[in-house]
PDB file of N, CA and C in Angstrom:
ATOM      1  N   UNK A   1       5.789  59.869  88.673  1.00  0.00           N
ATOM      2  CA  UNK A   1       6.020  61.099  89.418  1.00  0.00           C
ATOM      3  C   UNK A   1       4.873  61.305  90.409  1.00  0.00           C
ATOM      4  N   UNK A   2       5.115  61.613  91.719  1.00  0.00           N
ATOM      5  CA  UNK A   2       4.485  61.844  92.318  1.00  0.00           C
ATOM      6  C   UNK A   2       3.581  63.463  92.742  1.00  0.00           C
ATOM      7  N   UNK A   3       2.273  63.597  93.017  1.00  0.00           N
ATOM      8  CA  UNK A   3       1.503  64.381  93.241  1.00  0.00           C
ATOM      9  C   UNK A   3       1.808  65.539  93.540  1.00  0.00           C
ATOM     10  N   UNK A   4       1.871  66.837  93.591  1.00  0.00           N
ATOM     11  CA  UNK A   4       2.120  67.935  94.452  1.00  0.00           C
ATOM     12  C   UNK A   4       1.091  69.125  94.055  1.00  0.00           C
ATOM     13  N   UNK A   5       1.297  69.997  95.052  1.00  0.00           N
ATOM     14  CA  UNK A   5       0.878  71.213  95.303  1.00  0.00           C
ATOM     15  C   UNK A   5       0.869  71.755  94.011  1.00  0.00           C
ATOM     16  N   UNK A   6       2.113  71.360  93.029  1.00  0.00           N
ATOM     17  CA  UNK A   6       2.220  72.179  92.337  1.00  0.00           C
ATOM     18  C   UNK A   6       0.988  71.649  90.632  1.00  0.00           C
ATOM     19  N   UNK A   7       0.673  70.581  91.109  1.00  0.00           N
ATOM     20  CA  UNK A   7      -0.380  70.082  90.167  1.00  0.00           C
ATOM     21  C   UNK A   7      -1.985  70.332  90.486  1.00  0.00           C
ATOM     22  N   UNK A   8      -1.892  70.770  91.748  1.00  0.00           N
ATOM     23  CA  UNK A   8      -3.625  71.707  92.641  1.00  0.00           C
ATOM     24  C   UNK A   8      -3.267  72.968  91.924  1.00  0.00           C
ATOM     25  N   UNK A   9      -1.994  73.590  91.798  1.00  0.00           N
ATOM     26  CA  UNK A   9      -1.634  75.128  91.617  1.00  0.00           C
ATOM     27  C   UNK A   9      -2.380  75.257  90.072  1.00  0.00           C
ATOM     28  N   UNK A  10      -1.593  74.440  89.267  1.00  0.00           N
ATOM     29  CA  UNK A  10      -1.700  74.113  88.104  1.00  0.00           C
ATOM     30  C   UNK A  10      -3.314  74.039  87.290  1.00  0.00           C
ATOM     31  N   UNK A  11      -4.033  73.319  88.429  1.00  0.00           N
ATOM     32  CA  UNK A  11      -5.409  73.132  88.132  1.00  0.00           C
ATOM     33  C   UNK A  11      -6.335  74.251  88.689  1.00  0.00           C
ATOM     34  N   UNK A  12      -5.524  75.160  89.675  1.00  0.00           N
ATOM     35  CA  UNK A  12      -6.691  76.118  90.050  1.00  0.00           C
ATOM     36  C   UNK A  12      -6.510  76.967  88.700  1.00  0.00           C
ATOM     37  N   UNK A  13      -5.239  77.406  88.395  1.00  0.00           N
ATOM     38  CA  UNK A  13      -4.990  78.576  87.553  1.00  0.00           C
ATOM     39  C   UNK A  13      -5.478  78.142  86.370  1.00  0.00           C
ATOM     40  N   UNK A  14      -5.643  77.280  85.913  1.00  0.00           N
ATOM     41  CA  UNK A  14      -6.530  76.661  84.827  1.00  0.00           C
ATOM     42  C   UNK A  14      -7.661  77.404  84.586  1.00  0.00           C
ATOM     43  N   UNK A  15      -8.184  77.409  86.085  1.00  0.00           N
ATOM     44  CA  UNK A  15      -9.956  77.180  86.052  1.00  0.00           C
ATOM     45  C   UNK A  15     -10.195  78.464  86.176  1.00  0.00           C
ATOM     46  N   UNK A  16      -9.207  79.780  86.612  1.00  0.00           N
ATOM     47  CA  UNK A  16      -9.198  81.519  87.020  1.00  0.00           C
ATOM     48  C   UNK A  16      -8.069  81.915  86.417  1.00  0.00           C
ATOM     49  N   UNK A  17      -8.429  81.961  84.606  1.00  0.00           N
ATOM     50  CA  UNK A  17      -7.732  82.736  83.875  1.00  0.00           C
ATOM     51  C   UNK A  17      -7.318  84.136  84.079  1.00  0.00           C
ATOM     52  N   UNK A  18      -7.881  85.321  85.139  1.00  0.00           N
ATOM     53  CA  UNK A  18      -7.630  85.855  86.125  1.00  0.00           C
ATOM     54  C   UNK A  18      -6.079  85.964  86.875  1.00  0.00           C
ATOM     55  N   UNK A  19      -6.104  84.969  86.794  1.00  0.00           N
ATOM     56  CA  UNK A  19      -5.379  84.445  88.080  1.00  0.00           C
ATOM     57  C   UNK A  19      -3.484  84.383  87.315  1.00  0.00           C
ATOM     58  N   UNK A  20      -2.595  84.806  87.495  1.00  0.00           N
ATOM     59  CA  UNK A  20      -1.123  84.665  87.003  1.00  0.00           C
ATOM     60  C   UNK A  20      -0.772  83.840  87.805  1.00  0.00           C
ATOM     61  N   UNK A  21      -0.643  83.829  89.077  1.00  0.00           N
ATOM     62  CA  UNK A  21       0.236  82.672  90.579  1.00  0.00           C
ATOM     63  C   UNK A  21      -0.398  83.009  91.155  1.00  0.00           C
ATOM     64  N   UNK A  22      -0.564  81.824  92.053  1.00  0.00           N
ATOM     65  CA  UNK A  22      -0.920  81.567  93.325  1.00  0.00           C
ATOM     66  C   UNK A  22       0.909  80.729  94.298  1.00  0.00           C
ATOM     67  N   UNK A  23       0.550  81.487  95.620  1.00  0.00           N
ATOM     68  CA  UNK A  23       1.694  81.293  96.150  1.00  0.00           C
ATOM     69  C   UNK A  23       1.294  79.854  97.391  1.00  0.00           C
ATOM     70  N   UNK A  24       1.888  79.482  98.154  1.00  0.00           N
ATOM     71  CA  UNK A  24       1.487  78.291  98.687  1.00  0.00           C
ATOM     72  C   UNK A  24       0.517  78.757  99.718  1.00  0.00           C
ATOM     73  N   UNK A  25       1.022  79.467 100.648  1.00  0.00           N
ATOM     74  CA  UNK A  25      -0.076  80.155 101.939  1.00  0.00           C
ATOM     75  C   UNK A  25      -1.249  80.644 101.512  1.00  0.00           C
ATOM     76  N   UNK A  26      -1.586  81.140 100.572  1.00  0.00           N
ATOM     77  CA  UNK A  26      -2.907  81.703  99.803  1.00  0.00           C
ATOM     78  C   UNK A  26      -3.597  81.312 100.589  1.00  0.00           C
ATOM     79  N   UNK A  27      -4.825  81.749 100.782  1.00  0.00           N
ATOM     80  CA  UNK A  27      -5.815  81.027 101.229  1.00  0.00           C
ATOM     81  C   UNK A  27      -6.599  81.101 100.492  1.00  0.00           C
ATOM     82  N   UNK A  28      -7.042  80.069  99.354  1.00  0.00           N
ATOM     83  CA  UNK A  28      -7.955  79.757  98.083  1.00  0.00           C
ATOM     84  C   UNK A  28      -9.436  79.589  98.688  1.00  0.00           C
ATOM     85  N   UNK A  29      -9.431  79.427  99.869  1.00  0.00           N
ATOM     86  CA  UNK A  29     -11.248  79.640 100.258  1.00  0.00           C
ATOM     87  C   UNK A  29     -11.674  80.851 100.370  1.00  0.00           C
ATOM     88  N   UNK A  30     -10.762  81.749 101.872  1.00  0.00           N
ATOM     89  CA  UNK A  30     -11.267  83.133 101.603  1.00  0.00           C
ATOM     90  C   UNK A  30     -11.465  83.985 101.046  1.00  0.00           C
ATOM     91  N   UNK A  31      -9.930  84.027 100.137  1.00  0.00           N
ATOM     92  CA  UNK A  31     -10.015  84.807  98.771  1.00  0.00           C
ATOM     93  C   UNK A  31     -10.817  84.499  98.046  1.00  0.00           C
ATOM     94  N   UNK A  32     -11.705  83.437  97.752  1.00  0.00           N
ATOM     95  CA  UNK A  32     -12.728  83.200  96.716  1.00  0.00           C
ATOM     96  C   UNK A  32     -12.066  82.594  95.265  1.00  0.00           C
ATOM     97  N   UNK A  33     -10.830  82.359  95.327  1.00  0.00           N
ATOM     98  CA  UNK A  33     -10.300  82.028  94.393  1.00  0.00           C
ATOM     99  C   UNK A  33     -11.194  80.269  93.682  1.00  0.00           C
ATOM    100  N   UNK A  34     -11.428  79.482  94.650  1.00  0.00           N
ATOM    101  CA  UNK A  34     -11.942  78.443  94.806  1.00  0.00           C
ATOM    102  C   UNK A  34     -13.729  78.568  95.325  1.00  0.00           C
ATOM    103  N   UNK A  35     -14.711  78.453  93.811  1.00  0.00           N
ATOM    104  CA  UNK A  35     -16.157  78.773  95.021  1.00  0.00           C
ATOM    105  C   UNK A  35     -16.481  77.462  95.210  1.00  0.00           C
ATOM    106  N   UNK A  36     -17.977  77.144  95.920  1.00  0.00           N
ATOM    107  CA  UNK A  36     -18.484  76.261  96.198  1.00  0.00           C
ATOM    108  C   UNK A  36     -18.447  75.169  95.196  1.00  0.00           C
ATOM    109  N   UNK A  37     -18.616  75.206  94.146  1.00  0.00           N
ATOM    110  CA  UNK A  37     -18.453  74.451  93.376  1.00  0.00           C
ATOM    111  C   UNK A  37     -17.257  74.085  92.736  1.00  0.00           C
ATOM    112  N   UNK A  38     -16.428  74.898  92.441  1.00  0.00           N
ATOM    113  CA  UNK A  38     -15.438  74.690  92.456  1.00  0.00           C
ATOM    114  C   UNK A  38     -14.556  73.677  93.483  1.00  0.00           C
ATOM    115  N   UNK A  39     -14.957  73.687  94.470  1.00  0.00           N
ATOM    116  CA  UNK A  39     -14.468  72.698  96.124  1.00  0.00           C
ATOM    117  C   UNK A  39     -14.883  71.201  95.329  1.00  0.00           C
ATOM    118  N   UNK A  40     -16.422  71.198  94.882  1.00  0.00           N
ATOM    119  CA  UNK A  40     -16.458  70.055  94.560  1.00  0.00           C
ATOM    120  C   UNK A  40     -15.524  69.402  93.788  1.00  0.00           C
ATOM    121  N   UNK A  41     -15.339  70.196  92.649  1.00  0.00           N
ATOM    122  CA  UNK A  41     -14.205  69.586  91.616  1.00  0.00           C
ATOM    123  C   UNK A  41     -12.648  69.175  92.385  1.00  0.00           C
ATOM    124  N   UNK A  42     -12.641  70.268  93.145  1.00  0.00           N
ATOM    125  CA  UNK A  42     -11.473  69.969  93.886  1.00  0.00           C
ATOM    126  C   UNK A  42     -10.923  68.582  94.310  1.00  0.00           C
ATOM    127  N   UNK A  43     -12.107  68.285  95.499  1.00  0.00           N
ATOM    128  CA  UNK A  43     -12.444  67.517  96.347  1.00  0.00           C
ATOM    129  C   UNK A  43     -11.670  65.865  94.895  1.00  0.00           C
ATOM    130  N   UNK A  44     -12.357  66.286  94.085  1.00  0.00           N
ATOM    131  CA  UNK A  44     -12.733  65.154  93.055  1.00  0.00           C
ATOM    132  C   UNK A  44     -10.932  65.260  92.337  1.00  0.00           C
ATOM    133  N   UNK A  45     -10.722  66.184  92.029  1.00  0.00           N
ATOM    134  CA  UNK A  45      -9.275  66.333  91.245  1.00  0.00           C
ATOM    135  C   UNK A  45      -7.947  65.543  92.114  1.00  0.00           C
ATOM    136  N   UNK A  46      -8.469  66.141  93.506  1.00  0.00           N
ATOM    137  CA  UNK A  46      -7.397  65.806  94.517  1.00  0.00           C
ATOM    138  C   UNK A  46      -7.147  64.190  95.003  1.00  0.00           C
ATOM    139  N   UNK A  47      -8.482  63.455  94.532  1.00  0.00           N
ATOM    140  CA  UNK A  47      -8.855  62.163  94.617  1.00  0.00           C
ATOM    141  C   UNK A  47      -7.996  61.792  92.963  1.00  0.00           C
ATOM    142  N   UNK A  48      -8.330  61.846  92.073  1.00  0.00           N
ATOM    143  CA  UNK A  48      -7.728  61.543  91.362  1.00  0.00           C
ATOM    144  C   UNK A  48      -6.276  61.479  91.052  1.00  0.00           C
ATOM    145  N   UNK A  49      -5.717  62.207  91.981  1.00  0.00           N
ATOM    146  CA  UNK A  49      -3.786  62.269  91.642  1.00  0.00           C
ATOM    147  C   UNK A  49      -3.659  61.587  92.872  1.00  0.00           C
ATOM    148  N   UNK A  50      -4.198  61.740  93.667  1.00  0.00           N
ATOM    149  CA  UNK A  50      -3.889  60.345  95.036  1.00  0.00           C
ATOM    150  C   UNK A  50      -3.952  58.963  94.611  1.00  0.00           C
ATOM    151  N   UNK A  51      -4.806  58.803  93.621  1.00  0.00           N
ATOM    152  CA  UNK A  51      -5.900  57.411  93.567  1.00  0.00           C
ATOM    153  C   UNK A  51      -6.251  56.557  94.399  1.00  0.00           C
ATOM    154  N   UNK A  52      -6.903  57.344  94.913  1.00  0.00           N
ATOM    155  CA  UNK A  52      -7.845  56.752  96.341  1.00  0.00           C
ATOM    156  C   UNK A  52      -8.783  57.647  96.482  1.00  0.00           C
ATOM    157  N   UNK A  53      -9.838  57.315  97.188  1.00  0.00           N
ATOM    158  CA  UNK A  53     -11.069  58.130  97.323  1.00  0.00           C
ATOM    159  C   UNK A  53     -10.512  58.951  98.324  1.00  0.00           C
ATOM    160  N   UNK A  54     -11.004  60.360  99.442  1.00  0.00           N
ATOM    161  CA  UNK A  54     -10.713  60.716 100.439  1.00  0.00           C
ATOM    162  C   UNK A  54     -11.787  59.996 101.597  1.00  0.00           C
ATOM    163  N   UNK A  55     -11.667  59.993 102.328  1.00  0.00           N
ATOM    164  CA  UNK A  55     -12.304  59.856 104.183  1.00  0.00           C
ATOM    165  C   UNK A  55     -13.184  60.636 104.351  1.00  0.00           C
ATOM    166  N   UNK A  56     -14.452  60.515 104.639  1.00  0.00           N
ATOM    167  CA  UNK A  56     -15.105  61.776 104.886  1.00  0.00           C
ATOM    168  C   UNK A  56     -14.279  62.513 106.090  1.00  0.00           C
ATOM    169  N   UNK A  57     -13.749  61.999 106.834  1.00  0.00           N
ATOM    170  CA  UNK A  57     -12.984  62.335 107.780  1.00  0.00           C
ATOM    171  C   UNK A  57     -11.607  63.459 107.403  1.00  0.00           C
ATOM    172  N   UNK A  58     -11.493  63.428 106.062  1.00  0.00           N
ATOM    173  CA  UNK A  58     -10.082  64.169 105.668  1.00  0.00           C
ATOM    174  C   UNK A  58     -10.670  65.193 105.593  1.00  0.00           C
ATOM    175  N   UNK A  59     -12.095  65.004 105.115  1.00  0.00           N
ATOM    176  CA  UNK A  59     -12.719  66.005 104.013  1.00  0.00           C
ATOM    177  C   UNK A  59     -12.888  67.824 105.140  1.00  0.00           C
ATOM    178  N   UNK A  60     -12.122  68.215 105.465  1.00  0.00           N
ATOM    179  CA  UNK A  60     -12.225  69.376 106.397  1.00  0.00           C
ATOM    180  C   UNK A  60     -11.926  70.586 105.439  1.00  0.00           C
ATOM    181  N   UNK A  61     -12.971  71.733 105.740  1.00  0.00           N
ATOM    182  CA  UNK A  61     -12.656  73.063 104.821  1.00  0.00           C
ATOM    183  C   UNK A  61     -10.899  73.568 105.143  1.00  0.00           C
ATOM    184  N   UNK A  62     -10.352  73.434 106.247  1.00  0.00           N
ATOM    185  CA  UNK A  62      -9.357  73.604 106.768  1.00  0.00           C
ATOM    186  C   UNK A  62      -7.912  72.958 106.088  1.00  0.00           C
ATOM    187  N   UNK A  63      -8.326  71.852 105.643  1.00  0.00           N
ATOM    188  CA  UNK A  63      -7.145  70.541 104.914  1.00  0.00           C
ATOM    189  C   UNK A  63      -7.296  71.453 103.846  1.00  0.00           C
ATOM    190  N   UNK A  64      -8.031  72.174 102.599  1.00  0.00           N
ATOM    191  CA  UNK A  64      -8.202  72.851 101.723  1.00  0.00           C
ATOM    192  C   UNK A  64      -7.512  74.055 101.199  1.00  0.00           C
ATOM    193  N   UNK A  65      -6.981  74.988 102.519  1.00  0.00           N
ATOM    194  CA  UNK A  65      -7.317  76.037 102.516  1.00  0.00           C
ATOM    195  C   UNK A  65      -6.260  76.731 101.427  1.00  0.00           C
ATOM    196  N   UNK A  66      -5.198  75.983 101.552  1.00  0.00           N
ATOM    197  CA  UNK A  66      -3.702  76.582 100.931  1.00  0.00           C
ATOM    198  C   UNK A  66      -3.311  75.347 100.344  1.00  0.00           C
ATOM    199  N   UNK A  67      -2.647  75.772  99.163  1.00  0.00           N
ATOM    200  CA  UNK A  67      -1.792  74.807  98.443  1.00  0.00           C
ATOM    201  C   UNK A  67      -1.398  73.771  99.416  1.00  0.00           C
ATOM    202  N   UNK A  68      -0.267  74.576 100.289  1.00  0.00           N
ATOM    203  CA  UNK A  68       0.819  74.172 101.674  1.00  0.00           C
ATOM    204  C   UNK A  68       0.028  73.043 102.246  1.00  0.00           C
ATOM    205  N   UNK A  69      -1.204  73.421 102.842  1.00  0.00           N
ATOM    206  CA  UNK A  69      -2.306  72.797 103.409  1.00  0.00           C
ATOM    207  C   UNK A  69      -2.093  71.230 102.971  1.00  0.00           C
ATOM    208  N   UNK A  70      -2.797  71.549 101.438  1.00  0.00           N
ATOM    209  CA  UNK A  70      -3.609  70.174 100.893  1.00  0.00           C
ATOM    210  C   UNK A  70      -2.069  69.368 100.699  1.00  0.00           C
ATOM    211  N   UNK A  71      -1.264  70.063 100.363  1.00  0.00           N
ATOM    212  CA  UNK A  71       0.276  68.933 100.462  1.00  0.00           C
ATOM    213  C   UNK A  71       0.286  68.229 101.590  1.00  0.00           C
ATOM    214  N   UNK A  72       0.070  69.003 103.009  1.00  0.00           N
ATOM    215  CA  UNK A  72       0.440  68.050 104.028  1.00  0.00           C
ATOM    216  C   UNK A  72      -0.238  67.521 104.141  1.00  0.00           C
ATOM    217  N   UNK A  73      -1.585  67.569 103.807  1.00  0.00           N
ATOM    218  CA  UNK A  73      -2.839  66.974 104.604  1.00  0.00           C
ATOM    219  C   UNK A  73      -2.858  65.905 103.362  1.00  0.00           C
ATOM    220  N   UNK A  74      -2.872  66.029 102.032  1.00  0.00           N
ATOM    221  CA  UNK A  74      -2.984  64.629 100.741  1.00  0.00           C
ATOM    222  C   UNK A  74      -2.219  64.059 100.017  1.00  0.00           C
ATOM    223  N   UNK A  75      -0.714  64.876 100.240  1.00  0.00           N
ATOM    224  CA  UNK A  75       0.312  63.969  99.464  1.00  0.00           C
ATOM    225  C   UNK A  75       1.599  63.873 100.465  1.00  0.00           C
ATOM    226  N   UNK A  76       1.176  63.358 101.526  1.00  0.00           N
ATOM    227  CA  UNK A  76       2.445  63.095 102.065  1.00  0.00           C
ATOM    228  C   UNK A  76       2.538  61.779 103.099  1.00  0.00           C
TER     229      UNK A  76
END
Protein backbone atom coordinates (compact mmCIF):
# COMPACT_ATOMS: atom_id res chain seq x y z
CA UNK A 1 0.00 0.00 0.00
CA UNK A 2 1.09 3.07 -0.85
CA UNK A 3 1.98 6.33 1.33
CA UNK A 4 -0.54 9.11 2.00
CA UNK A 5 -1.47 12.14 3.73
CA UNK A 6 -3.46 10.12 5.60
CA UNK A 7 -0.40 8.26 7.34
CA UNK A 8 1.44 12.17 8.10
CA UNK A 9 -2.33 12.78 9.57
CA UNK A 10 -2.07 9.69 11.51
CA UNK A 11 1.44 10.47 12.86
CA UNK A 12 0.84 14.10 13.72
CA UNK A 13 -2.29 13.18 15.85
CA UNK A 14 -0.23 10.65 17.53
CA UNK A 15 2.28 13.07 18.68
CA UNK A 16 -0.86 16.10 19.86
CA UNK A 17 -3.12 14.06 21.92
CA UNK A 18 -4.84 17.50 21.92
CA UNK A 19 -5.51 17.22 18.70
CA UNK A 20 -9.10 15.04 17.41
CA UNK A 21 -8.53 15.90 13.22
CA UNK A 22 -6.62 17.61 11.34
CA UNK A 23 -8.17 18.50 7.92
CA UNK A 24 -5.88 18.58 4.72
CA UNK A 25 -5.41 22.58 4.22
CA UNK A 26 -4.39 23.02 7.92
CA UNK A 27 -1.54 24.69 8.06
CA UNK A 28 0.55 22.46 10.67
CA UNK A 29 3.45 25.13 10.77
CA UNK A 30 1.49 28.20 11.64
CA UNK A 31 -0.85 26.73 13.83
CA UNK A 32 2.02 25.29 15.80
CA UNK A 33 0.56 22.05 15.58
CA UNK A 34 4.09 20.78 14.28
CA UNK A 35 7.21 22.67 16.43
CA UNK A 36 10.70 22.84 15.50
CA UNK A 37 11.45 19.73 16.50
CA UNK A 38 8.84 18.12 15.74
CA UNK A 39 9.73 19.19 11.68
CA UNK A 40 12.72 17.21 12.41
CA UNK A 41 10.90 14.01 13.07
CA UNK A 42 8.79 14.87 10.32
CA UNK A 43 11.34 15.49 7.84
CA UNK A 44 12.62 11.84 9.05
CA UNK A 45 8.98 10.00 9.16
CA UNK A 46 8.22 11.33 5.68
CA UNK A 47 11.60 9.74 4.47
CA UNK A 48 10.72 6.64 5.83
CA UNK A 49 7.22 5.85 4.02
CA UNK A 50 8.87 7.14 0.73
CA UNK A 51 12.07 5.06 1.26
CA UNK A 52 14.32 7.35 -0.02
CA UNK A 53 16.12 10.05 1.64
CA UNK A 54 14.62 13.69 0.63
CA UNK A 55 16.83 16.42 -1.60
CA UNK A 56 17.93 19.09 0.32
CA UNK A 57 16.27 20.71 -2.47
CA UNK A 58 12.63 19.26 -1.53
CA UNK A 59 13.38 20.14 1.89
CA UNK A 60 11.21 23.69 1.73
CA UNK A 61 9.11 24.94 4.93
CA UNK A 62 6.42 25.45 2.19
CA UNK A 63 6.35 21.49 0.78
CA UNK A 64 5.39 20.99 4.72
CA UNK A 65 2.84 23.15 5.36
CA UNK A 66 -0.51 21.03 4.91
CA UNK A 67 -1.21 17.50 4.75
CA UNK A 68 -2.49 18.47 0.87
CA UNK A 69 1.00 20.02 0.54
CA UNK A 70 3.33 17.12 1.59
CA UNK A 71 1.00 14.66 -0.71
CA UNK A 72 1.83 16.61 -3.72
CA UNK A 73 5.12 17.56 -3.01
CA UNK A 74 6.22 13.45 -1.47
CA UNK A 75 3.89 10.95 -2.59
CA UNK A 76 3.06 11.50 -5.92
Amino acid sequence: MAATWNDVRDWILERNPDLTDLQPETDIIDSRIIDSLQFVELVLFIEDLRGTALESNDVSLDSFRTLKGIEQTFFQ
